[in-house]
Protein backbone atom coordinates (compact mmCIF):
# COMPACT_ATOMS: atom_id res chain seq x y z
CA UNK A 1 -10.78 -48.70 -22.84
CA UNK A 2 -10.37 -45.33 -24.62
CA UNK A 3 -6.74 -45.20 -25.99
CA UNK A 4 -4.70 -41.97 -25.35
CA UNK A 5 -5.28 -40.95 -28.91
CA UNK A 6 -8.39 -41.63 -29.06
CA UNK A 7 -10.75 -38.53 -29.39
CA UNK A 8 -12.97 -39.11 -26.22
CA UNK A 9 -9.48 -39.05 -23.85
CA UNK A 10 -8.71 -36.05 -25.63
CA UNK A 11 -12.05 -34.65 -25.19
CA UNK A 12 -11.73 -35.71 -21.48
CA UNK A 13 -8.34 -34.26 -20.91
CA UNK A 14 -9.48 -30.62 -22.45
CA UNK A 15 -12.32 -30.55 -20.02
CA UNK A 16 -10.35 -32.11 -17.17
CA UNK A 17 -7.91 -28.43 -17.43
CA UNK A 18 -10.12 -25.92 -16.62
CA UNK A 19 -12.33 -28.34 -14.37
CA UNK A 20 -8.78 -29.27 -12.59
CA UNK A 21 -7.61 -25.20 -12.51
CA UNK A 22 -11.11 -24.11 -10.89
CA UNK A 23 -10.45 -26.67 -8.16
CA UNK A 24 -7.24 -25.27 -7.53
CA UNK A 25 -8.16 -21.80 -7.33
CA UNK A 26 -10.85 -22.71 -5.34
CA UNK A 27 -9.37 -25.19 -2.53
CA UNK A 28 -5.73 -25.81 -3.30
CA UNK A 29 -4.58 -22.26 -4.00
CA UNK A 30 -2.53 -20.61 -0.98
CA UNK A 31 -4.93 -17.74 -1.28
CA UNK A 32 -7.87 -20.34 -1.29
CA UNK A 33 -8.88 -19.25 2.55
CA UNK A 34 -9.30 -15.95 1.80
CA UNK A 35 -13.16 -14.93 0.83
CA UNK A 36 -13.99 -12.87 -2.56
CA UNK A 37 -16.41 -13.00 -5.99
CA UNK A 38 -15.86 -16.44 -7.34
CA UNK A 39 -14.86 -15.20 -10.56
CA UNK A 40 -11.86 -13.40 -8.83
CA UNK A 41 -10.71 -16.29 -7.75
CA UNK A 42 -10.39 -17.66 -11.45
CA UNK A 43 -9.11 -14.70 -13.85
CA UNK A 44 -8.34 -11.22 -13.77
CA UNK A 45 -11.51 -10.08 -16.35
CA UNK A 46 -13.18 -9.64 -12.72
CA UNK A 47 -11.44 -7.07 -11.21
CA UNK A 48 -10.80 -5.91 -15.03
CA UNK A 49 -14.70 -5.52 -15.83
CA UNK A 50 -14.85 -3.11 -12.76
CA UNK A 51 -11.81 -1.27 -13.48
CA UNK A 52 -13.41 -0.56 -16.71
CA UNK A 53 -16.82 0.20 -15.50
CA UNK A 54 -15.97 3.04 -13.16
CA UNK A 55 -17.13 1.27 -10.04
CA UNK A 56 -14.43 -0.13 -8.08
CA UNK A 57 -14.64 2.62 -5.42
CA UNK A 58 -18.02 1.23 -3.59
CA UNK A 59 -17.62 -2.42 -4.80
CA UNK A 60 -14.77 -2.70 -3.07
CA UNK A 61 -16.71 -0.98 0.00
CA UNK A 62 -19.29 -3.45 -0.32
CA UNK A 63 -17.18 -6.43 -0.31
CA UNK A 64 -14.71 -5.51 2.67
CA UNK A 65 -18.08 -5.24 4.46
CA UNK A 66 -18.80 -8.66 3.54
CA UNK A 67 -15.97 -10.79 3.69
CA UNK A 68 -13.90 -8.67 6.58
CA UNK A 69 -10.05 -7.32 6.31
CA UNK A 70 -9.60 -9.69 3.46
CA UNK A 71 -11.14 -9.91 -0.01
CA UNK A 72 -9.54 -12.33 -3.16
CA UNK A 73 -9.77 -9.95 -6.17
CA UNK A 74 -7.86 -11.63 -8.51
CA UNK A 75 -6.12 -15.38 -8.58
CA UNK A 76 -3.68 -13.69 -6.86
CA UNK A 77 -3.85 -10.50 -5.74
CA UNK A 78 -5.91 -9.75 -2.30
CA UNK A 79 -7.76 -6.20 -1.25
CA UNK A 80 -6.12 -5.17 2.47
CA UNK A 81 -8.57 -3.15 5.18
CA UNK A 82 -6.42 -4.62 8.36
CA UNK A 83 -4.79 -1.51 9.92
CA UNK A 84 -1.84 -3.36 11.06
CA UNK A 85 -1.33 -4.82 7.50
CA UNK A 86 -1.70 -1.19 6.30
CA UNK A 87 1.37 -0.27 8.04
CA UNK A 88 3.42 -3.34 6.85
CA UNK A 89 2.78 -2.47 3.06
CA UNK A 90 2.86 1.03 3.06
CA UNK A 91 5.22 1.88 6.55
CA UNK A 92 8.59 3.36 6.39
CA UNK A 93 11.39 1.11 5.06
CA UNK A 94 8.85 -1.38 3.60
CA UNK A 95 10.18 -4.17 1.10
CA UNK A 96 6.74 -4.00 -0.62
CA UNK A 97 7.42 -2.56 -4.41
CA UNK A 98 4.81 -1.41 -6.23
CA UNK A 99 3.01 -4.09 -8.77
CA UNK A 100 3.24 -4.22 -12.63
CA UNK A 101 -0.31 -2.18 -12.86
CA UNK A 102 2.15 0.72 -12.65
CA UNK A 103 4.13 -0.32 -16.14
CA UNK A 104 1.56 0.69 -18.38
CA UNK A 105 1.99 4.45 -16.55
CA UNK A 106 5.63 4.15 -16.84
CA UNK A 107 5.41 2.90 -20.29
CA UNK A 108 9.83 3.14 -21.81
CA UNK A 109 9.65 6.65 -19.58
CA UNK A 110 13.25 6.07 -17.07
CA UNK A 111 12.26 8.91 -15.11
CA UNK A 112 8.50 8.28 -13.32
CA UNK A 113 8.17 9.07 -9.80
CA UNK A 114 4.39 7.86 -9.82
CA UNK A 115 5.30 4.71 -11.53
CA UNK A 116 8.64 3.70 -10.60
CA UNK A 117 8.88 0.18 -8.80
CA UNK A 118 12.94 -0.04 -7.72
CA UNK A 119 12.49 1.63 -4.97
CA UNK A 120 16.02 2.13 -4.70
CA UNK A 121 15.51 4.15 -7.96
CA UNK A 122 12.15 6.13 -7.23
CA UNK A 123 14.05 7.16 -3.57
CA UNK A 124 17.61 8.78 -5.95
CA UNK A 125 14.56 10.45 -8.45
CA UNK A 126 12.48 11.96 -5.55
CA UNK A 127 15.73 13.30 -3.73
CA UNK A 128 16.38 15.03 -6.68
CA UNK A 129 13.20 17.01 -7.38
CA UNK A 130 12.26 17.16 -3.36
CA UNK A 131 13.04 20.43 -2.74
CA UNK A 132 11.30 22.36 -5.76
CA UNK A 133 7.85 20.58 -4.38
CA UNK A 134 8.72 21.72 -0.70
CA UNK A 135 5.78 23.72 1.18
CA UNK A 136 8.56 26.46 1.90
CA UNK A 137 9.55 26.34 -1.80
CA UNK A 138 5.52 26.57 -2.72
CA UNK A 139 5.52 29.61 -0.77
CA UNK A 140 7.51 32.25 -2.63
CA UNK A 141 4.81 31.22 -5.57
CA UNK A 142 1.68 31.93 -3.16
CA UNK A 143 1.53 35.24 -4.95
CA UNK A 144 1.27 33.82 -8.31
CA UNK A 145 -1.42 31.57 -7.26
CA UNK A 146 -3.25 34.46 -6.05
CA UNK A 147 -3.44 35.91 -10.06
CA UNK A 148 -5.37 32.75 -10.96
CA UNK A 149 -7.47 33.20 -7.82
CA UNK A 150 -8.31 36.19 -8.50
CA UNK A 151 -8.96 35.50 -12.36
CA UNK A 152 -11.20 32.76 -10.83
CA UNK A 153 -13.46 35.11 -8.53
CA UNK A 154 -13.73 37.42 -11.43
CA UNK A 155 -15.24 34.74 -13.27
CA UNK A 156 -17.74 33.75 -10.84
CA UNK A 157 -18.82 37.28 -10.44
CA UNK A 158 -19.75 37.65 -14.23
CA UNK A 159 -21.70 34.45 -13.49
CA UNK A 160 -23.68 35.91 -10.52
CA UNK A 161 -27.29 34.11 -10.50
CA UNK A 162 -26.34 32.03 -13.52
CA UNK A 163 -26.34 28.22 -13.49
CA UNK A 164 -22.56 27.14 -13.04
CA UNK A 165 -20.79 24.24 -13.41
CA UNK A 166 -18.57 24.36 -10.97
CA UNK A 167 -16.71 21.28 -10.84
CA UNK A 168 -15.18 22.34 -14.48
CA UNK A 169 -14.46 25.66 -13.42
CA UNK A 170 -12.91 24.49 -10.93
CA UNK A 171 -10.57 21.99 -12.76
CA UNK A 172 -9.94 24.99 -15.41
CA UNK A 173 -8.84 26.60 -12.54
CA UNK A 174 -6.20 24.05 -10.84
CA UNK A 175 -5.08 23.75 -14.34
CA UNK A 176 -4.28 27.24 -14.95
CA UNK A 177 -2.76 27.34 -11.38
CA UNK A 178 -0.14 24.42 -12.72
CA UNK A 179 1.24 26.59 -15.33
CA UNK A 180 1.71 29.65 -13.17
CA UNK A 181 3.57 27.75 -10.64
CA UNK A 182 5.81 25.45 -13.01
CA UNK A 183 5.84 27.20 -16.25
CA UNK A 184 5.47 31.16 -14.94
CA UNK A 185 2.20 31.20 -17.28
CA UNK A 186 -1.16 30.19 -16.78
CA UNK A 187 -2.55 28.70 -19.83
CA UNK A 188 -5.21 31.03 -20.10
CA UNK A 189 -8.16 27.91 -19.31
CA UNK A 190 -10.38 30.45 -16.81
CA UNK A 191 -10.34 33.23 -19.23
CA UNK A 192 -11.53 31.36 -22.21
CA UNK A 193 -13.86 29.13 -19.83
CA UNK A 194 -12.54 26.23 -21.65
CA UNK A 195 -9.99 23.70 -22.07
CA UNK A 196 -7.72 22.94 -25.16
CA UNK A 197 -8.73 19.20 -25.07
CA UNK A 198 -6.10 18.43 -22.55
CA UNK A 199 -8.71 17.52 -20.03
CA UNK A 200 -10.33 14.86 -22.36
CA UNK A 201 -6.57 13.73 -23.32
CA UNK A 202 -6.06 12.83 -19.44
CA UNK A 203 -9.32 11.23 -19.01
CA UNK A 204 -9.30 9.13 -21.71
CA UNK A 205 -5.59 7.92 -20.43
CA UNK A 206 -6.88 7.41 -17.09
CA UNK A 207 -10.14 5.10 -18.01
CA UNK A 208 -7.93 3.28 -20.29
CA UNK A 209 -4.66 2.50 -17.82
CA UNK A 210 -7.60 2.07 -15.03
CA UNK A 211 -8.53 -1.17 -16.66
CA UNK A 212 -5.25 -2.24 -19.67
CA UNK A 213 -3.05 -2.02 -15.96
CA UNK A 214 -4.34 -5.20 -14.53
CA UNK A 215 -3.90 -7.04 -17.60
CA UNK A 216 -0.56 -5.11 -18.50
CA UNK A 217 0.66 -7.67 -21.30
CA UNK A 218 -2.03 -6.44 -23.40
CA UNK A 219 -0.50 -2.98 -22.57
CA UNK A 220 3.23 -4.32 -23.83
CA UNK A 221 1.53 -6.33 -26.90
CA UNK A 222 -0.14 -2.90 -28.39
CA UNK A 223 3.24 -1.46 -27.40
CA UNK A 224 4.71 -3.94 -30.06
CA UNK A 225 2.44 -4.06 -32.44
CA UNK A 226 1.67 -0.01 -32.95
CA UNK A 227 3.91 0.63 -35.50
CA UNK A 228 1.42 -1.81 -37.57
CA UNK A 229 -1.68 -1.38 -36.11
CA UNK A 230 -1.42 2.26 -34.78
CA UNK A 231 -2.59 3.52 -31.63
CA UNK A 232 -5.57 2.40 -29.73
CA UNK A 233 -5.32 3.01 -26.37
CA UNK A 234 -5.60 6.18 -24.23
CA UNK A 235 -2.91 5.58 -21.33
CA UNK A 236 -0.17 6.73 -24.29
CA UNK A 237 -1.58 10.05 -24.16
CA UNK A 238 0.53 10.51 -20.78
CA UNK A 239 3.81 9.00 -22.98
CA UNK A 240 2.94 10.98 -26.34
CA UNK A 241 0.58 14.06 -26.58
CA UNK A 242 0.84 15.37 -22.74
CA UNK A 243 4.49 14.99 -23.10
CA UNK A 244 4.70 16.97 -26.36
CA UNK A 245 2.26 19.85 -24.74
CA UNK A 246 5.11 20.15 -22.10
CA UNK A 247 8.19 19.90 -23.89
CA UNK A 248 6.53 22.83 -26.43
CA UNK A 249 5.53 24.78 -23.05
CA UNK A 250 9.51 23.99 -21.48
CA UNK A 251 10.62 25.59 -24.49
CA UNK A 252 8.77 28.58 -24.47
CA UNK A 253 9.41 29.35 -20.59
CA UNK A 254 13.07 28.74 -22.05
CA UNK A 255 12.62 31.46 -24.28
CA UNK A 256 10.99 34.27 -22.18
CA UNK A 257 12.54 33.34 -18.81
CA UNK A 258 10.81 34.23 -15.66
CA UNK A 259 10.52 36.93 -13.24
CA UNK A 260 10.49 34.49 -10.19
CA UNK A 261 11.43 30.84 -9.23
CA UNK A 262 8.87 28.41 -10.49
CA UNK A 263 8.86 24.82 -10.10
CA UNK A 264 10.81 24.80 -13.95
CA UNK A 265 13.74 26.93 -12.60
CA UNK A 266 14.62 24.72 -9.76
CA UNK A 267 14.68 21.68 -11.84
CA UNK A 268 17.11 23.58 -14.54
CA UNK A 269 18.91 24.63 -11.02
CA UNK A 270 18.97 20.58 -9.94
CA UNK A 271 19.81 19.63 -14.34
CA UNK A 272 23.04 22.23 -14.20
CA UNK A 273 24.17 20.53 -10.62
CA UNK A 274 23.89 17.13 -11.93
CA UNK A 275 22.80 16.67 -15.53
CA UNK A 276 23.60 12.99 -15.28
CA UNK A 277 20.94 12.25 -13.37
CA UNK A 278 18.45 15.04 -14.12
CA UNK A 279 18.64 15.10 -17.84
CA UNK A 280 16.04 17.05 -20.28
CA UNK A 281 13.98 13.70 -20.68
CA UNK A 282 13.76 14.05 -16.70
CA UNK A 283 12.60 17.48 -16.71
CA UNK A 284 9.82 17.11 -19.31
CA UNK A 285 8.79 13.72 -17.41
CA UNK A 286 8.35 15.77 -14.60
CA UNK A 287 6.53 19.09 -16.56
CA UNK A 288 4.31 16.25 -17.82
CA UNK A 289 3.52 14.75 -14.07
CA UNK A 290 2.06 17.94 -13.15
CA UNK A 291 0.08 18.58 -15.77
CA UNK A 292 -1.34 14.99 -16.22
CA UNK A 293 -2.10 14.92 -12.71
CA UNK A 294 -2.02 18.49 -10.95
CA UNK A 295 -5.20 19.54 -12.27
CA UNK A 296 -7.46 16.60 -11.58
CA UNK A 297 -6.54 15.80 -8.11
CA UNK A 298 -6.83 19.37 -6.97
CA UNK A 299 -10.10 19.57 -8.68
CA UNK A 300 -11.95 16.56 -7.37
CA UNK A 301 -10.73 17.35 -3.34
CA UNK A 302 -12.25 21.14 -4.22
CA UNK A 303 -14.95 19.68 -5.47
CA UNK A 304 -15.45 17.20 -2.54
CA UNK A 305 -15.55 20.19 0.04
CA UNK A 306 -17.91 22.34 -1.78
CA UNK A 307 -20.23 19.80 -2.39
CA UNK A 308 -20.29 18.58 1.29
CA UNK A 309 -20.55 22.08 2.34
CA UNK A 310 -23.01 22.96 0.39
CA UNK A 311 -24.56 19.36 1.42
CA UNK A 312 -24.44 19.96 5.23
CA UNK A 313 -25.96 23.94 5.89
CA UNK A 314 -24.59 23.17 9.24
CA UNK A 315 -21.09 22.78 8.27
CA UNK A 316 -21.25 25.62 5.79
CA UNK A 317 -22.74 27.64 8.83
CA UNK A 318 -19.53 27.42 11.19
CA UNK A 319 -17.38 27.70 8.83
CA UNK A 320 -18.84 31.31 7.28
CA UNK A 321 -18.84 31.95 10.91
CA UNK A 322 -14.70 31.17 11.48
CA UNK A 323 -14.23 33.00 7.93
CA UNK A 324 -15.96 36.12 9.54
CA UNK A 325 -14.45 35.32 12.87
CA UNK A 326 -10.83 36.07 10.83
CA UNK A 327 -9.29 39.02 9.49
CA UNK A 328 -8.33 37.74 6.28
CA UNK A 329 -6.42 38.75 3.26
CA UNK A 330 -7.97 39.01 0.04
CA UNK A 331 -7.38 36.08 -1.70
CA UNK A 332 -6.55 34.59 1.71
CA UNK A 333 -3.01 33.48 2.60
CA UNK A 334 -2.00 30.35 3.34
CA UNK A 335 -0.85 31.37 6.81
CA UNK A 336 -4.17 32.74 7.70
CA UNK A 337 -5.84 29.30 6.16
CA UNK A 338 -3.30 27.11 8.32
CA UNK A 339 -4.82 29.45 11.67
CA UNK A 340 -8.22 27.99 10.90
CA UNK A 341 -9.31 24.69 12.20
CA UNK A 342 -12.44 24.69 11.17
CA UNK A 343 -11.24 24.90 7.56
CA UNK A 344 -8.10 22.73 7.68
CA UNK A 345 -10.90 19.93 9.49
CA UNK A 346 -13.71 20.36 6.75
CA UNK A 347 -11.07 19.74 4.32
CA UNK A 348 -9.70 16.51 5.69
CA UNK A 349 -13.36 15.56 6.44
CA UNK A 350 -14.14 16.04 2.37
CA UNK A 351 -10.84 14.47 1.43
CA UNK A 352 -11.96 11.26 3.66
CA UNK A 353 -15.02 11.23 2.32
CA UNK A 354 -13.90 11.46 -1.10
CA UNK A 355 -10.11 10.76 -1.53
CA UNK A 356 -9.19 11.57 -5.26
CA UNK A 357 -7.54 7.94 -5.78
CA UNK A 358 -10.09 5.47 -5.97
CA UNK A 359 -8.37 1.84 -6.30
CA UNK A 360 -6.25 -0.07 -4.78
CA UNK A 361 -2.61 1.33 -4.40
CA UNK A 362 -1.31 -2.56 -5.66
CA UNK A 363 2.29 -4.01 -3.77
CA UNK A 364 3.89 -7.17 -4.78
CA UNK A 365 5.01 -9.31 -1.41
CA UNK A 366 8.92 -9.81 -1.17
CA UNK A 367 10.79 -12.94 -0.94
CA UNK A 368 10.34 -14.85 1.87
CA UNK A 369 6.22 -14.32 2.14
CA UNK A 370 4.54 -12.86 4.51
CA UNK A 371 1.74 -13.05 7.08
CA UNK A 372 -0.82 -10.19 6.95
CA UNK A 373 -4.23 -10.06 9.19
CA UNK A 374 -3.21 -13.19 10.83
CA UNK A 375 -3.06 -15.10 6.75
CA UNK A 376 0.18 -16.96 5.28
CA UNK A 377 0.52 -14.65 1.56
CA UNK A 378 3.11 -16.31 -0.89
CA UNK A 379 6.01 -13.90 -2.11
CA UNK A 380 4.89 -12.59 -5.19
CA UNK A 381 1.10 -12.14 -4.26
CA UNK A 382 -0.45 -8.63 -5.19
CA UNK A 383 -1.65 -7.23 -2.21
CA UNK A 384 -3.34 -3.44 -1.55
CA UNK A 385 -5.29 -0.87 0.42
CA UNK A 386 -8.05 1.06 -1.07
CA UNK A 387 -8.70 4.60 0.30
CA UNK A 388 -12.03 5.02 0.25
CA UNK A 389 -11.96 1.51 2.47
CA UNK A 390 -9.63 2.84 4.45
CA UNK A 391 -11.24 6.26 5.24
CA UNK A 392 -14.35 3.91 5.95
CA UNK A 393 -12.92 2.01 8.98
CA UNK A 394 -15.12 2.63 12.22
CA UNK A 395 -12.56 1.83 14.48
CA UNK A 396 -10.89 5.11 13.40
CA UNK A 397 -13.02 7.33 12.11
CA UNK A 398 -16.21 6.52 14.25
CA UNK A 399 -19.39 4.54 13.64
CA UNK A 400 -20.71 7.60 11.31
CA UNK A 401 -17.85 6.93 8.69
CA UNK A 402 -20.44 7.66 6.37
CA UNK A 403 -21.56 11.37 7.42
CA UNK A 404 -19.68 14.58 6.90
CA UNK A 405 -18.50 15.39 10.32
CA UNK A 406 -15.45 17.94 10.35
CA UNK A 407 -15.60 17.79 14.35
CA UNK A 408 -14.19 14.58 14.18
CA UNK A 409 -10.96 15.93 13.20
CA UNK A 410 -11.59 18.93 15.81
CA UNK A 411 -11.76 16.16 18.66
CA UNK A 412 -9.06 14.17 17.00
CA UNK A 413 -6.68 17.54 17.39
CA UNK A 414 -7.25 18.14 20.49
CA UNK A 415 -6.69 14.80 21.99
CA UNK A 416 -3.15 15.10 20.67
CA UNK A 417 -2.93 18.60 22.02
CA UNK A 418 -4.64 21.35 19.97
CA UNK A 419 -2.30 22.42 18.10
CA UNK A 420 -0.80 21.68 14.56
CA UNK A 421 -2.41 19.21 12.42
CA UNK A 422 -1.50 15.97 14.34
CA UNK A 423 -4.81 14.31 14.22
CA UNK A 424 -3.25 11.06 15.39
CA UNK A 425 -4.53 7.97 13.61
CA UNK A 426 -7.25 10.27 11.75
CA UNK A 427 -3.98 11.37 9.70
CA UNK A 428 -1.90 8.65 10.06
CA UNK A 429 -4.82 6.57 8.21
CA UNK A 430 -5.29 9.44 5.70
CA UNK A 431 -4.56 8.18 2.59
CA UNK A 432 -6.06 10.96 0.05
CA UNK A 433 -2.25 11.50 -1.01
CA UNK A 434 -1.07 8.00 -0.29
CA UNK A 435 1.56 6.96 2.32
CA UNK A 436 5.03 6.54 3.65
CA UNK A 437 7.86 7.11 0.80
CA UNK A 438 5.21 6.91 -1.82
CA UNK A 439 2.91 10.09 -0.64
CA UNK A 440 1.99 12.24 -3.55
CA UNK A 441 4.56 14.75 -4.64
CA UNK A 442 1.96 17.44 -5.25
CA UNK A 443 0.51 17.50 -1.45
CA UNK A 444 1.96 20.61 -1.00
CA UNK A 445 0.58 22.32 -3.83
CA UNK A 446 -2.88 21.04 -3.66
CA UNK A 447 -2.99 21.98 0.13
CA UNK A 448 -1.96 25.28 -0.58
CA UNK A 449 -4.69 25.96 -3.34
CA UNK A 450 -7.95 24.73 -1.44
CA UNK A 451 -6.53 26.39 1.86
CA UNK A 452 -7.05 29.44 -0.62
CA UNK A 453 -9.44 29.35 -2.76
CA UNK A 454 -12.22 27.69 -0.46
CA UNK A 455 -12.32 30.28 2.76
CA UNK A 456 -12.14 32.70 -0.27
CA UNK A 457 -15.13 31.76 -2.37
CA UNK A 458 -16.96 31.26 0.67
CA UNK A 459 -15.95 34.78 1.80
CA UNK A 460 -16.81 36.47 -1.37
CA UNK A 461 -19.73 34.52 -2.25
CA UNK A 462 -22.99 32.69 -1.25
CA UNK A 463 -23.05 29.31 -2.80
CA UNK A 464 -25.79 27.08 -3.50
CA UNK A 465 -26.95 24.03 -5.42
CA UNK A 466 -29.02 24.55 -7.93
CA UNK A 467 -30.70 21.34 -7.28
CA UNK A 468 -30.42 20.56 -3.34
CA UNK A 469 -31.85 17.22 -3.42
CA UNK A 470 -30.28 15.67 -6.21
CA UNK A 471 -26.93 13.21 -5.83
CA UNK A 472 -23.77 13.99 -8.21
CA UNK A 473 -22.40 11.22 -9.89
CA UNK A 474 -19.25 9.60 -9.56
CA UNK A 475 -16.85 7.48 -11.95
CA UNK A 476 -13.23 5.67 -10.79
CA UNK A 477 -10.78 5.21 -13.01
CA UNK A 478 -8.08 5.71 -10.96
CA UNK A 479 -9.59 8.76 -10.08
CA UNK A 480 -12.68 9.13 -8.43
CA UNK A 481 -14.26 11.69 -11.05
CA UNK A 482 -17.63 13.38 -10.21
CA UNK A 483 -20.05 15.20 -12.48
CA UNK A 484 -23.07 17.13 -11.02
CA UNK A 485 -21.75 19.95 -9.69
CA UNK A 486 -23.91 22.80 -10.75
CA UNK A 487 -24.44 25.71 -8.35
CA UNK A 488 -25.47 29.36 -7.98
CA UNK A 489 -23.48 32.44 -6.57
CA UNK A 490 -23.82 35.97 -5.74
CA UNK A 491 -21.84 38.44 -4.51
CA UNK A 492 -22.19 39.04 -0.82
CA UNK A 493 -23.15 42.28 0.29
């Protein structure tokens, strides 16, 4: 008999852990029932590898169509399709806070909307900056965004018959339509036809939080160990150089003022009424938030309608026909936009088909547990929705989730009595802006700049792809990035 020092127990007992773990994970673990990739059910590299290969987006499509309203992704975090389960996490009042993934956004930042997870803390932040983000306060800019509009059609008519790539123009665009509305200035992206780097700053942050924020103590051990080792990751881009670009460009709409109230002004307004709780380090956190975020968004949703317009001739057919139907300002007012339904459904129809977000949106189960789609979940137990699952489900959105099908939201509308955009549980299961407390601050301003520029372009221009047949690509990291866009205009006569 082998003596407890002897090296064949030893050698026993070191293969006896991870033989003992993988029976655990596999049959012991509360989350043991619930069906997934085998190696999700043993470490976090799975869901990691995807996170860093872009992909997450249709794999998780592929396994909710699998396994059902419940996929294991991790040893203990779980992928949510159940609508009822939807509403528990993401519902009003909900005691679901948002999982350490977020950290390596937040980073030491105190003031993070996005990232925040005391909810008690993210609800005293957004009451604060609520009312320079409101659709009425987005209004009195409308003019303003009509200079970059304009700038933007200007471009595309020097580019008549030429090859374009619209999906950068298009993000040069949102971009230079952030610094008109918070700064007073656009940053001068559309007339250049180029960036300044900024847009390969933010995509390098979001590939690299995409996969460092499900293993975040890696995050918090290059936090450490910088000051040795330097930087090496991306997602500090968001903490360091973005932040930098906005305090410089706070300080210079310091020094020249403004003519009118942009997004900047009411935040000094909100700093002077209580500088306590909106200090400068809040104001420049928030600067940042729209630039690190404001332009990408917006970009991929345009892009998303264009390309299934330009997809489906049918689609692109009635709505030329509503756009000629209209008397409508040139650019076109948001007013005149919201009086379309044609438009306001082709652009929730894109937006389902292609929400900008394209990973889970990760909670953490309170105390006391939980039951969700009829399964016992321990407290503590990472649990989440994925939009582009979401905007999947038949039982909503019809058996043709797949096809681009604006009429859906048409029918939707008038069920729940033609009027307004109460689409019933089409937009109470839209999640291209998230949900509940935690929707995306920037709605509003995204709305308000493909309500625009779309019925617009379309009015000013014929569009086409240069190559019909041909499928763009697509990347998630975070955001659900495409490349491919390349078109032809001219002018209409």
């Amino acid at each position: 008999m082998a003596s407890s020092t002897s090296p064949v127990f030893l050698l026993a007992t070191i293969l006896a852990i991870p033989f003992a773990y993988v029976i655990y994970q596999t049959y012991f673990h509360p989350l043991a029932s619930i069906p997934g990739p085998f190696w999700a059910r043993l470490t976090r590299l799975w869901i990691t590898k995807h996170s860093w290969d872009g992909d997450m987006h249709t794999t998780i499509i592929a396994l909710h169509k699998k396994h059902g309203s419940l996929v294991r992704t991790g040893p203990n975090e779980v992928s949510v399709s159940d609508l009822a389960a939807i509403k528990t996490i993401y519902g009003a009042g909900t005691k679901f806070r948002k999982s350490d993934w977020y950290s390596v956004w937040q980073g030491h930042r105190k003031f993070d909307l996005f990232a925040e997870r005391n909810e008690k803390i993210h609800g005293e932040q957004r009451r604060l900056i609520s009312r320079a983000y409101a659709m009425d306060s987005l209004r009195m800019l409308e003019p303003y965004v009509d200079n970059a509009v304009n700038v933007f059609m200007n471009e595309m008519t020097k580019r008549t018959g030429q090859t374009i790539d619209m999906g950068n123009w298009l993000q040069l665009f949102a971009f230079d339509v952030i610094g008109e509305i918070t700064f007073s200035k656009r940053f001068g992206f559309l007339d250049t036809a180029e960036d300044d780097g900024s847009f390969t700053q933010i995509s390098n942050a979001l590939k690299s939080a995409a996969w460092i924020g499900q293993l975040p103590f890696l995050y918090w051990l290059h936090d450490a160990l910088t000051p040795y080792i330097g930087n090496h990751l991306g997602i500090t881009a968001r903490h360091g150089s973005l932040r930098t670009f906005a305090t410089r460009e706070i300080t210079a709409r310091q020094d020249r003022g403004s003519d009118h109230t942009d997004i900047l002004s009411q935040l000094f307004a909100t700093q002077k009424e209580k500088p306590l709780e909106m200090n400068d380090n809040a104001v420049i956190s928030m600067a940042t938030s729209n630039i690190f975020a404001g332009s990408d968004t917006t970009a991929i949703s345009l892009r998303a309608i264009i390309y299934y317009l330009l997809k489906n001739p049918s689609c692109k057919a009635k709505l030329l026909a509503e756009i000629h139907a209209h008397t409508l300002s040139d650019p076109v007012i948001l007013s005149e936009a919201e009086n379309m339904p044609y438009l306001q459904a082709v652009m929730y129809e894109a937006l389902r088909l292609h929400p900008a977000v394209g990973m889970s949106l990760p909670r953490v189960v309170p105390q006391g547990c939980t039951t969700l789609a009829n399964t016992y979940l321990p407290a503590g137990t990472v649990v989440g929705a994925n939009p582009w699952v979401i905007h999947r489900d038949a039982t909503i959105y019809g058996t043709d989730v797949d096809a681009f099908r604006p009429e859906r939201w048409l029918a939707a509308r008038e069920k729940e009595g033609g009027s307004g955009s109460d689409y019933g549980d089409l937009s109470r299961f839209f999640f291209a802006f998230g949900s509940g407390a935690r929707v995306c601050l920037g709605r509003n301003i995204s709305w308000m700049e493909m309500s625009k520029v779309i019925p617009t372009l379309f009015k000013r221009f014929e569009v086409e792809l240069v190559e019909p047949e041909r499928e763009w690509e697509v990347r998630c990291w975070w955001f659900a990035m495409q490349r491919g866009l390349e078109v032809r205009v001219r002018k209409r006569g």
